[in-house]
C-alpha atoms as a PDB file:
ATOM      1  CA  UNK A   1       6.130   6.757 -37.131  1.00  0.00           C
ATOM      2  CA  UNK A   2       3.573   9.524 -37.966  1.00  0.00           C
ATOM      3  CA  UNK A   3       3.637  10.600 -34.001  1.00  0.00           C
ATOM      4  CA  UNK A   4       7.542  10.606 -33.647  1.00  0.00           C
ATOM      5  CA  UNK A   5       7.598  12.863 -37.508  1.00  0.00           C
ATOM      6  CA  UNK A   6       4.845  15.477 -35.756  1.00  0.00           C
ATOM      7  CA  UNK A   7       7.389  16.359 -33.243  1.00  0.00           C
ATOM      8  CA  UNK A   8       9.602  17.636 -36.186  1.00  0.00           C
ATOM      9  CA  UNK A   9       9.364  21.775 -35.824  1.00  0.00           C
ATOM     10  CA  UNK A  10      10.382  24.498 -38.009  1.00  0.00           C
ATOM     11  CA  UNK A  11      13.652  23.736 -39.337  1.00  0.00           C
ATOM     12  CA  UNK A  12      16.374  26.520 -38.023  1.00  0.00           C
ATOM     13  CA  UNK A  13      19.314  25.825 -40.286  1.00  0.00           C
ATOM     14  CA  UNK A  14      18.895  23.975 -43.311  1.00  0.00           C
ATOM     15  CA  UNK A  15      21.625  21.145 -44.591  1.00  0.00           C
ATOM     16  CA  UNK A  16      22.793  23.732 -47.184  1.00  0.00           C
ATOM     17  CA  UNK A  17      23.730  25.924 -44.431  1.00  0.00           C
ATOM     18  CA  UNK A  18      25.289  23.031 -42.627  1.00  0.00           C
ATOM     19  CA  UNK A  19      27.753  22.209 -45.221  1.00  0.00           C
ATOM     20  CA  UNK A  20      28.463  25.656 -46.413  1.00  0.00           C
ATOM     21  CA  UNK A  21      30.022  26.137 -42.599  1.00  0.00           C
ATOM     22  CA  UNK A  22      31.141  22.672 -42.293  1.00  0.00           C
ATOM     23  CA  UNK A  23      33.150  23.398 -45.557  1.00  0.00           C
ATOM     24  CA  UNK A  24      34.263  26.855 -43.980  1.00  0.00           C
ATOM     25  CA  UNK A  25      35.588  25.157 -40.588  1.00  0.00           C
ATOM     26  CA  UNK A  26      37.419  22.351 -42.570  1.00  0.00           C
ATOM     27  CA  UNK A  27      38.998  25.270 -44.945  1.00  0.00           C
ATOM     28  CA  UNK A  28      39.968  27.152 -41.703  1.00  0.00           C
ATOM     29  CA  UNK A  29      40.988  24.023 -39.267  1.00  0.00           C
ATOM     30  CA  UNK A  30      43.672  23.088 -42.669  1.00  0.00           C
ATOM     31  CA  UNK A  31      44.911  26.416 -42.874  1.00  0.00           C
ATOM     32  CA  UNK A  32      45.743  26.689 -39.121  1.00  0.00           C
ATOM     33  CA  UNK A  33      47.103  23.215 -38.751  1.00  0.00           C
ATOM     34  CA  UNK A  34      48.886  22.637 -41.753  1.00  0.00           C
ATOM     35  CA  UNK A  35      52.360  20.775 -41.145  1.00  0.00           C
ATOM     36  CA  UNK A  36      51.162  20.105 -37.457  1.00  0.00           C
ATOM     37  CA  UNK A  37      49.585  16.919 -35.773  1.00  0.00           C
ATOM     38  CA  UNK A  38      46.457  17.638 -35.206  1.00  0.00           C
ATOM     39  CA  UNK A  39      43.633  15.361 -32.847  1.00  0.00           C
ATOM     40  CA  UNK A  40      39.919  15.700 -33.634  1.00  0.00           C
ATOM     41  CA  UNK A  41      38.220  14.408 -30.523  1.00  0.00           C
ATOM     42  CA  UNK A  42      34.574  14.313 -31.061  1.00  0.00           C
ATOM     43  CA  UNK A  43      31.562  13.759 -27.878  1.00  0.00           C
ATOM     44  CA  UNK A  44      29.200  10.528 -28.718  1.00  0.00           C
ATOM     45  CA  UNK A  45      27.013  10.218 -29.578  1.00  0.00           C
ATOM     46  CA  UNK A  46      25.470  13.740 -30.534  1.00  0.00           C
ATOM     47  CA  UNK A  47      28.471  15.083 -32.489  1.00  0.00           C
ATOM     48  CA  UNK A  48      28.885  11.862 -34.901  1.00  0.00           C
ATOM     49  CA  UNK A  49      27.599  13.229 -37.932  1.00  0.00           C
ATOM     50  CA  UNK A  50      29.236  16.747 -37.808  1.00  0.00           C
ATOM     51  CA  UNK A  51      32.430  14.988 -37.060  1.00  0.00           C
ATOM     52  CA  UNK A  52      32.637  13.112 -39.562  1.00  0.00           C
ATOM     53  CA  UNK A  53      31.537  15.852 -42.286  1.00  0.00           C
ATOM     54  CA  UNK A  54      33.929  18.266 -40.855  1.00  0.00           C
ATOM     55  CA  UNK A  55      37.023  15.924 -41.090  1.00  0.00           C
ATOM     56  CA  UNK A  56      36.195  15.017 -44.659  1.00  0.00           C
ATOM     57  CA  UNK A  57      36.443  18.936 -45.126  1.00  0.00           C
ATOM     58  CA  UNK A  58      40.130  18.980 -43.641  1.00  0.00           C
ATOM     59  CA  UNK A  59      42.810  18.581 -46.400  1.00  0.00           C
ATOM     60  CA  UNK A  60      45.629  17.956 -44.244  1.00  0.00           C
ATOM     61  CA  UNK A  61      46.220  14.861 -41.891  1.00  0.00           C
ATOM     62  CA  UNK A  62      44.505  14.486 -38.784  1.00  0.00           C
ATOM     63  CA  UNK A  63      43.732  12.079 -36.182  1.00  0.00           C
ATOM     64  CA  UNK A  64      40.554  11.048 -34.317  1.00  0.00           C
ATOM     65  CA  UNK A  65      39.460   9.680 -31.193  1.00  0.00           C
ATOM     66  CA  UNK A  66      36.194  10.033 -29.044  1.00  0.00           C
ATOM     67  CA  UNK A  67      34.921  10.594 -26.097  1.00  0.00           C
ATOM     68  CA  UNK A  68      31.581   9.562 -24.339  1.00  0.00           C
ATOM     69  CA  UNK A  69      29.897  12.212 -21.846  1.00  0.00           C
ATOM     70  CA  UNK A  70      26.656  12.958 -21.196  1.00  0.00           C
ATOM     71  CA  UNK A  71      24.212  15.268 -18.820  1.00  0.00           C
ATOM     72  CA  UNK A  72      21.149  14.450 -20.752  1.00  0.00           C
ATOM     73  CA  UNK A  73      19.138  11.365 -19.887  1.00  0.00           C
ATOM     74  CA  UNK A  74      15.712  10.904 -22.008  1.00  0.00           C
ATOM     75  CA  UNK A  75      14.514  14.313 -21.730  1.00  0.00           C
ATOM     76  CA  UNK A  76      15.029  17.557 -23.022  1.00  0.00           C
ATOM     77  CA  UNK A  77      17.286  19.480 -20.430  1.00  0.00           C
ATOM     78  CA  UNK A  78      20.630  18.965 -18.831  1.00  0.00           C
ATOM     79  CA  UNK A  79      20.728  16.848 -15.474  1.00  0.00           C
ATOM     80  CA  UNK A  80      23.554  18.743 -14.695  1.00  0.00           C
ATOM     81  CA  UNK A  81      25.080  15.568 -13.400  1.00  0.00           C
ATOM     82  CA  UNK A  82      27.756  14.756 -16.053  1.00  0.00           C
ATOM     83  CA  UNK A  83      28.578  11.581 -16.273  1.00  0.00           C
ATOM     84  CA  UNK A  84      31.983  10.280 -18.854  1.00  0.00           C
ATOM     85  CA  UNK A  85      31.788   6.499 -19.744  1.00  0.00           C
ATOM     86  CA  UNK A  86      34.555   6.127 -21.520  1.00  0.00           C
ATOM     87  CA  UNK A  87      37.312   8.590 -22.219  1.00  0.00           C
ATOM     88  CA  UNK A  88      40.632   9.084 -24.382  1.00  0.00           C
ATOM     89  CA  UNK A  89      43.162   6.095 -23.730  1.00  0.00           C
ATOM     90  CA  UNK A  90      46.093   7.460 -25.673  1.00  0.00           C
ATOM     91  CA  UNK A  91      48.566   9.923 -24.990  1.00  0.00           C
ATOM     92  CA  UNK A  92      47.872  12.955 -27.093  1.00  0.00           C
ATOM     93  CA  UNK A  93      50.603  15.295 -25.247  1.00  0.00           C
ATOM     94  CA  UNK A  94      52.475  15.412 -29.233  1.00  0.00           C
ATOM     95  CA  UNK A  95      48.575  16.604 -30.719  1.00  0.00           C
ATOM     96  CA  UNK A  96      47.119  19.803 -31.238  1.00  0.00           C
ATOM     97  CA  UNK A  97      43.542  18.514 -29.852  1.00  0.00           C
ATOM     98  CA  UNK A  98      40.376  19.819 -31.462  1.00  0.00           C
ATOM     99  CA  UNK A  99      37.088  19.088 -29.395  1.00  0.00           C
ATOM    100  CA  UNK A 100      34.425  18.646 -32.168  1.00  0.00           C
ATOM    101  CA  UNK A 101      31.236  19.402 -30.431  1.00  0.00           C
ATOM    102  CA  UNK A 102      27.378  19.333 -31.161  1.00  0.00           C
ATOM    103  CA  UNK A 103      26.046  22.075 -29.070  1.00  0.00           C
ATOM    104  CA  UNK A 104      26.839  24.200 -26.138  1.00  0.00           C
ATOM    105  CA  UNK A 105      23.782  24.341 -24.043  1.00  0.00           C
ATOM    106  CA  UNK A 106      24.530  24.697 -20.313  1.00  0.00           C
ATOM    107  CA  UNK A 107      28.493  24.006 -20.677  1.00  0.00           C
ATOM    108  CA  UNK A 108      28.443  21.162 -18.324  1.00  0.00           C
ATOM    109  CA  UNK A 109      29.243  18.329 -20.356  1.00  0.00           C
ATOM    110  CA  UNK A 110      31.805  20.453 -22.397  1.00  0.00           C
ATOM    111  CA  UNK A 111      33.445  22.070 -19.655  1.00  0.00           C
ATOM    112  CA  UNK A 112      34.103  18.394 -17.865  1.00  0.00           C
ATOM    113  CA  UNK A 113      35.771  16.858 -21.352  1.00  0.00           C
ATOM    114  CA  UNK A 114      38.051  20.270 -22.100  1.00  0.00           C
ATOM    115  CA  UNK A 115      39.059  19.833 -18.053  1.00  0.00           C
ATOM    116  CA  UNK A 116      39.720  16.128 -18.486  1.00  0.00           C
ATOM    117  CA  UNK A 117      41.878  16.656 -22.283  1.00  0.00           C
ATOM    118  CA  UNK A 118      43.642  19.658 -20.688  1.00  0.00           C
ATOM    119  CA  UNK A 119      45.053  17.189 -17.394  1.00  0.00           C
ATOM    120  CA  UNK A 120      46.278  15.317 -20.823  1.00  0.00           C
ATOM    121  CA  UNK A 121      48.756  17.995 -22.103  1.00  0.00           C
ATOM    122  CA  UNK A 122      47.942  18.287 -25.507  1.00  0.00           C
ATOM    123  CA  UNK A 123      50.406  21.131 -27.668  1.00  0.00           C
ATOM    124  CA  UNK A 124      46.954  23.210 -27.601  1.00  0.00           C
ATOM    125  CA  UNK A 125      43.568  22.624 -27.086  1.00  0.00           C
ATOM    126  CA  UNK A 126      40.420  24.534 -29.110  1.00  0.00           C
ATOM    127  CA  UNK A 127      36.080  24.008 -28.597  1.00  0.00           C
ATOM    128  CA  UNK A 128      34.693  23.672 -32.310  1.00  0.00           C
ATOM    129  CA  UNK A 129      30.775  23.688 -32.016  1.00  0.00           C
ATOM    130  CA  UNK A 130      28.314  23.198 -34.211  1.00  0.00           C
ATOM    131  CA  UNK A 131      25.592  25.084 -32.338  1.00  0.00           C
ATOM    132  CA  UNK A 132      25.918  27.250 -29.905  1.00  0.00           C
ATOM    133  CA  UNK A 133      23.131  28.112 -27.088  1.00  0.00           C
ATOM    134  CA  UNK A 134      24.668  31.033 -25.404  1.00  0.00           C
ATOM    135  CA  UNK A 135      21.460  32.019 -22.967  1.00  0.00           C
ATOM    136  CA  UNK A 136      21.597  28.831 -21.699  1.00  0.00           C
ATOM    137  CA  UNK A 137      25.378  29.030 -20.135  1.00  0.00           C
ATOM    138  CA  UNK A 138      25.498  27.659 -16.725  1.00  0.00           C
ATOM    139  CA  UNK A 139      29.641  27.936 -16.698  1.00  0.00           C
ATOM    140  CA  UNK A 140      32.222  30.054 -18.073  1.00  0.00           C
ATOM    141  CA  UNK A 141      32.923  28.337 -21.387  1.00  0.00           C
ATOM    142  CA  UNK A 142      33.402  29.687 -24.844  1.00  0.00           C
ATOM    143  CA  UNK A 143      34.043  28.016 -28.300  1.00  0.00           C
ATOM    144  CA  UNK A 144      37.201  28.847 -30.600  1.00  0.00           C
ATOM    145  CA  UNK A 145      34.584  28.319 -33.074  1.00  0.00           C
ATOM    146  CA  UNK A 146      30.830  28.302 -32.948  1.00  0.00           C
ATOM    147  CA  UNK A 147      29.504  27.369 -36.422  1.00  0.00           C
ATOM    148  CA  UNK A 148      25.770  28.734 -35.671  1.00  0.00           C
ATOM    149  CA  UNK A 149      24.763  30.709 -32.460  1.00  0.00           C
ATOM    150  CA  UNK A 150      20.552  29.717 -31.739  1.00  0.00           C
ATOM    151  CA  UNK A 151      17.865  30.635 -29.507  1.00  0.00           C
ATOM    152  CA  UNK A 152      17.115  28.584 -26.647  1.00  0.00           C
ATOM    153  CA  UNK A 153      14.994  25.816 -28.254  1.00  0.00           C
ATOM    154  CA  UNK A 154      15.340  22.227 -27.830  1.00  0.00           C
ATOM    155  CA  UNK A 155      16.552  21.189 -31.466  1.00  0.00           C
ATOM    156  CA  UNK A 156      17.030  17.449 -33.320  1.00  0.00           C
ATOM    157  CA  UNK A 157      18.395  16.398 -36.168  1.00  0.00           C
ATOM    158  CA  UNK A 158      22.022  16.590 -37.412  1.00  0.00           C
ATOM    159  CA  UNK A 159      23.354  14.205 -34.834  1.00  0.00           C
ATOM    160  CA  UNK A 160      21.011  15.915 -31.917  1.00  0.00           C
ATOM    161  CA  UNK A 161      18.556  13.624 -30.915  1.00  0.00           C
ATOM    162  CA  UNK A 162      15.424  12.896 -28.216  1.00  0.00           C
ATOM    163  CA  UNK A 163      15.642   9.805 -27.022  1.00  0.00           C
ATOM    164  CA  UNK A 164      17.627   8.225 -30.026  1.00  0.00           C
ATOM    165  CA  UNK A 165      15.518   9.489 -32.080  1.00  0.00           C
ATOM    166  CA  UNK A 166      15.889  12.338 -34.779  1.00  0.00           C
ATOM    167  CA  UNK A 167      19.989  12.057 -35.325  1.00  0.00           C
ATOM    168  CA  UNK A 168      19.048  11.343 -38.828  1.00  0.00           C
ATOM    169  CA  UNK A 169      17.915  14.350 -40.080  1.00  0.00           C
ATOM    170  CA  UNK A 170      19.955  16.075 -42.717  1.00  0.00           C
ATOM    171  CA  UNK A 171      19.340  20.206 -41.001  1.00  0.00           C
ATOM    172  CA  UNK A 172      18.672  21.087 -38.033  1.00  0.00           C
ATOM    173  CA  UNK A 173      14.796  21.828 -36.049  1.00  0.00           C
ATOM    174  CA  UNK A 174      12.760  22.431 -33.349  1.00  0.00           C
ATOM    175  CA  UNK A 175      11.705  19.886 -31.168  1.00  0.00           C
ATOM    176  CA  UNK A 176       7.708  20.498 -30.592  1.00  0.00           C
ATOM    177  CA  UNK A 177       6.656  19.094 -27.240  1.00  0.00           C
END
């Protein structure tokens, strides 16, 4: 355990930070949606845990459903290949869809689910991201809403993992090779 707790870097955003934007998001999702049906549809496995505190910060109904994508496999950049193994099985044409994201790296992944939800006909369709890796942008894709914008660093913790590992953490760091 003491080799996988070395690899922990300097923490970037702290949980305090976290929850003071998580809060913020939920306060500003409720106000926009209010009296509307509204779809939170989060990516497994990465974007679990800010799911799940973001919906606890909406007051007004809402829905959820998941989808699983991926373009990382056991390392610490994008394949590029993305790959969905299971997808949204509902119709959701009567939803205003939210996709709750982790992080917007290269846009791959992302780009893929919004193309696949938008083939769907939801009422609307909006990106909410936790982090947001603008540098790193391999296709034209921007969030409605990116809680924190960070460098190009390979981070854990807050539902961001390597290799399973690290989705535990309460903030958010820098993986150290």
């Amino acid at each position: 355990m003491d080799s996988i707790n070395s690899r922990i870097g300097r923490t970037l955003i702290s949980a305090e930070e976290i929850s003071d934007a998580v809060k913020k998001a939920g306060a500003e999702i409720s106000a926009e949606y209010d009296g509307k049906p509204l779809l939170l549809v989060s990516i497994l496995k990465g974007a679990f845990v800010f799911l799940s505190d973001l919906c606890r910060e909406i007051t007004i109904p809402c829905e959820i459903e998941f989808i699983t994508a991926s373009s990382y496999y056991s390392g610490t950049s994008s394949s590029g290949e993305v790959k969905i193994t299971s997808g949204l099985t509902r119709d959701i044409s009567g939803h205003h869809v939210i996709i709750v994201e982790d992080i917007i790296d290269s846009g791959r992944t992302l780009s893929a689910v919004a193309e696949i939800i938008r083939k769907m006909s939801p009422l609307s369709l909006k990106i909410v991201t936790l982090l947001d890796k603008p540098e790193r942008r391999e296709v034209d894709l921007k969030a409605d809403c990116s809680l924190f914008t960070i460098p190009d660093h390979f981070v854990i913790g807050y539902g961001l993992d390597l290799d399973e590992h690290y989705r535990n953490l309460p903030y958010i760091a820098e993986y150290k090779e």
